[in-house]
C-alpha atoms as a PDB file:
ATOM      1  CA  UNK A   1       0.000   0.000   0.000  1.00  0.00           C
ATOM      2  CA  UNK A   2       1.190   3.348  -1.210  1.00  0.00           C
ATOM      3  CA  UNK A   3       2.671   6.084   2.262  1.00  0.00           C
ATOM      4  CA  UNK A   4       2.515   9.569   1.543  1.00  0.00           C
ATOM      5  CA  UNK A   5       4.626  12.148   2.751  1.00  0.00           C
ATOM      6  CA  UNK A   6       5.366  15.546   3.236  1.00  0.00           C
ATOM      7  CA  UNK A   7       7.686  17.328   2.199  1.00  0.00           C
ATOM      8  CA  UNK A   8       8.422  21.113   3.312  1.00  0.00           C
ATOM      9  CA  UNK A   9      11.170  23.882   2.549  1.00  0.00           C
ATOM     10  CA  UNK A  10      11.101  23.288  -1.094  1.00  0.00           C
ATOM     11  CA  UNK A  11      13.090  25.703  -3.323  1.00  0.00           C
ATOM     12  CA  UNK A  12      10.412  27.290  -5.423  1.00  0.00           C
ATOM     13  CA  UNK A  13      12.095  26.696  -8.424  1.00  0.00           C
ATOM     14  CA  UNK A  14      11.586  22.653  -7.736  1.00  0.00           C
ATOM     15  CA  UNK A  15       9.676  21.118 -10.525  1.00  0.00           C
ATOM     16  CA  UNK A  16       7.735  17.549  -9.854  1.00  0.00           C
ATOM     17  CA  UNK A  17       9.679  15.626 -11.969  1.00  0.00           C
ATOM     18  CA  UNK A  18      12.760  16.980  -9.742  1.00  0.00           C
ATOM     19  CA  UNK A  19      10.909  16.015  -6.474  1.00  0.00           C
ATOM     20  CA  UNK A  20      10.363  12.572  -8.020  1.00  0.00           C
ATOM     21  CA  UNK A  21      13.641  11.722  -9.139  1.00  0.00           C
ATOM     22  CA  UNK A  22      14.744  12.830  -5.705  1.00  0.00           C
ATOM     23  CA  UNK A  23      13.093  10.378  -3.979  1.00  0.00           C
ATOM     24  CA  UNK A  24      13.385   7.893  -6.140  1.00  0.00           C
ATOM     25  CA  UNK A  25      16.745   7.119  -5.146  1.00  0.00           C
ATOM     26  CA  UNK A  26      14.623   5.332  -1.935  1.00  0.00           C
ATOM     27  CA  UNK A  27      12.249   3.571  -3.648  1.00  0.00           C
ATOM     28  CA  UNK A  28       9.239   3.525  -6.341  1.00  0.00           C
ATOM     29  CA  UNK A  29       7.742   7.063  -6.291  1.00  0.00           C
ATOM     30  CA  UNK A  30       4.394   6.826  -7.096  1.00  0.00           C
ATOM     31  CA  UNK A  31       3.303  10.278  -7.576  1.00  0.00           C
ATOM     32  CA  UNK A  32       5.145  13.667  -6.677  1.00  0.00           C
ATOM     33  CA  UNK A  33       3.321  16.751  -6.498  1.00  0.00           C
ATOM     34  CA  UNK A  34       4.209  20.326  -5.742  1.00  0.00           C
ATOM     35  CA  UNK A  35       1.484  22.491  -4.178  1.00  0.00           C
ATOM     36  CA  UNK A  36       0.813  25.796  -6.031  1.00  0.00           C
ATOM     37  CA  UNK A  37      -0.962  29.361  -5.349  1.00  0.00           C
ATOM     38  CA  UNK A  38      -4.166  29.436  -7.181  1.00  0.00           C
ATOM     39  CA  UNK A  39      -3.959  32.792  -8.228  1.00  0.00           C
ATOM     40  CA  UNK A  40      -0.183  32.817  -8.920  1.00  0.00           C
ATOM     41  CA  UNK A  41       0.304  29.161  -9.618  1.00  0.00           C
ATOM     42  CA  UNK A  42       3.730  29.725  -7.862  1.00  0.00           C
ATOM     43  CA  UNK A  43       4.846  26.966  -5.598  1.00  0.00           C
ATOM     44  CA  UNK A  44       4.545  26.917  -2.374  1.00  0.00           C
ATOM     45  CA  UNK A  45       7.935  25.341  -0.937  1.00  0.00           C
ATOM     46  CA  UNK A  46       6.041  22.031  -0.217  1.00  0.00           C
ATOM     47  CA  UNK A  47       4.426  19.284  -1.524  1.00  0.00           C
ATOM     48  CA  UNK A  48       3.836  15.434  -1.097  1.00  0.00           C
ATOM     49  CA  UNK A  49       5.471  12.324  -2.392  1.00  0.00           C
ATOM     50  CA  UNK A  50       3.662   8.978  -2.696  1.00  0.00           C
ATOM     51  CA  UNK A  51       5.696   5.743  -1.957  1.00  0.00           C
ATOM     52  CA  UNK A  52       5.014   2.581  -3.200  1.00  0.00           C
ATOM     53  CA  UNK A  53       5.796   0.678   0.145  1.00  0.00           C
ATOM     54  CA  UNK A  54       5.658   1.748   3.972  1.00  0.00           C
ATOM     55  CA  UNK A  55       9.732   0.277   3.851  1.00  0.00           C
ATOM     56  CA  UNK A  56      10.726   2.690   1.007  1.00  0.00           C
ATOM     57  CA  UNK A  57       8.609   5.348   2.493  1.00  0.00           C
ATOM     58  CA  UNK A  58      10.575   5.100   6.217  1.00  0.00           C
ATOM     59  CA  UNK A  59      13.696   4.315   3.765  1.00  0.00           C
ATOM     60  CA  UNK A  60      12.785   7.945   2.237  1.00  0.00           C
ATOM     61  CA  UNK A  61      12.537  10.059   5.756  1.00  0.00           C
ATOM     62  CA  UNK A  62      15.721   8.969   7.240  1.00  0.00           C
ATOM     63  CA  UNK A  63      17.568   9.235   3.879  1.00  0.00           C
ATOM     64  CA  UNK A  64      16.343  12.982   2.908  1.00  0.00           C
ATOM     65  CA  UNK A  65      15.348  14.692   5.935  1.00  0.00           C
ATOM     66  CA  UNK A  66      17.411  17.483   6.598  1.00  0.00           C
ATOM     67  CA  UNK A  67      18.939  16.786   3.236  1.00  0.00           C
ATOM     68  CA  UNK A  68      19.953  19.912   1.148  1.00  0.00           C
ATOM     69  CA  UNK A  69      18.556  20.791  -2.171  1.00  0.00           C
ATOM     70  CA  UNK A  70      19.668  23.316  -3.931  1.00  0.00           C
ATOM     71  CA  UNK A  71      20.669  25.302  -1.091  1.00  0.00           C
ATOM     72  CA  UNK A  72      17.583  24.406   0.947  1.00  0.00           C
ATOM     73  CA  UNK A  73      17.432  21.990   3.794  1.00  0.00           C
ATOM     74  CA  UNK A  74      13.938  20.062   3.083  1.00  0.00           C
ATOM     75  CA  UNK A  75      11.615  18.092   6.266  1.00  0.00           C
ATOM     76  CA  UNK A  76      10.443  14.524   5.388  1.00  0.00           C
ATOM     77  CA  UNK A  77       7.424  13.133   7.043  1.00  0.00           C
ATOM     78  CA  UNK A  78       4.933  11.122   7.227  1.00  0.00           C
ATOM     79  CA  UNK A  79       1.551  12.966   5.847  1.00  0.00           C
ATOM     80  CA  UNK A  80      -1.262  13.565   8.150  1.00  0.00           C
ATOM     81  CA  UNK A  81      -4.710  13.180   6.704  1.00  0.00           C
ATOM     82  CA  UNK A  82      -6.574  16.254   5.601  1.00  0.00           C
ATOM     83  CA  UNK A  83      -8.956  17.508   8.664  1.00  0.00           C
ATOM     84  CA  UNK A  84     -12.390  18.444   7.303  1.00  0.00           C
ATOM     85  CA  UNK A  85     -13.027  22.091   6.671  1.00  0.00           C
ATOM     86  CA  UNK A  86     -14.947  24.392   8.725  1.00  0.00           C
ATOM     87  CA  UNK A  87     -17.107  26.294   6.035  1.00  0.00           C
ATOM     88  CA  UNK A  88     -16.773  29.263   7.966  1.00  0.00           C
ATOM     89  CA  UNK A  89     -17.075  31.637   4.946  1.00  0.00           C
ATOM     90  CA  UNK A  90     -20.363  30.132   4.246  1.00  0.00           C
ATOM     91  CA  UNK A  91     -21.712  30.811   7.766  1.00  0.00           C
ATOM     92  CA  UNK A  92     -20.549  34.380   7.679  1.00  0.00           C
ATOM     93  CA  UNK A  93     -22.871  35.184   5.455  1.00  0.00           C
ATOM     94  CA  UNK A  94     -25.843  32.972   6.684  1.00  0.00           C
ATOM     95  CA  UNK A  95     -28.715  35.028   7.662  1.00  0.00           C
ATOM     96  CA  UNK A  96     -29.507  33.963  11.756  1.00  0.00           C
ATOM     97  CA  UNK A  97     -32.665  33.186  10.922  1.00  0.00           C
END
């Protein structure tokens, strides 16, 4: 089963394909992806990397975190899950009815 992780202090220049073959020196990457602005579509400095294998994805932390790329020292971890939203722009505008 696939692990995703984190991964923070990107350079911005980073491309996916860079993020990939950067961790696939610990494994089978299953899917690299570097998080964007919306409005900008700049990166962010962080994305996630998909492992094929818990093993490669533990291989992956202790290999590259606190590892340097291109100038930057990057953080490796395990991804937590996505906490549901709080529509709170919704019920600012609600009517208390």
């Amino acid at each position: 089963m696939a692990k995703k992780l984190y991964v923070g202090g990107l350079p911005y220049s980073t491309t996916e394909s860079e993020l990939k073959d950067i961790f696939s020196q610990s494994g089978t990457v299953e899917s690299a992806v570097i998080i964007t602005d919306k409005i900008s579509h700049r990166s962010k400095g962080f994305g996630f990397v998909e492992m094929s294998t818990d093993e490669e994805a533990k291989k992956a932390i202790e290999n590259l975190n606190g590892k340097e790329v291109n100038g930057r020292k990057i953080t490796v971890a395990e991804a937590r899950p996505l906490k549901p939203r709080n529509n709170s722009s919704y019920n600012r505008f609600r009517s208390n009815k």
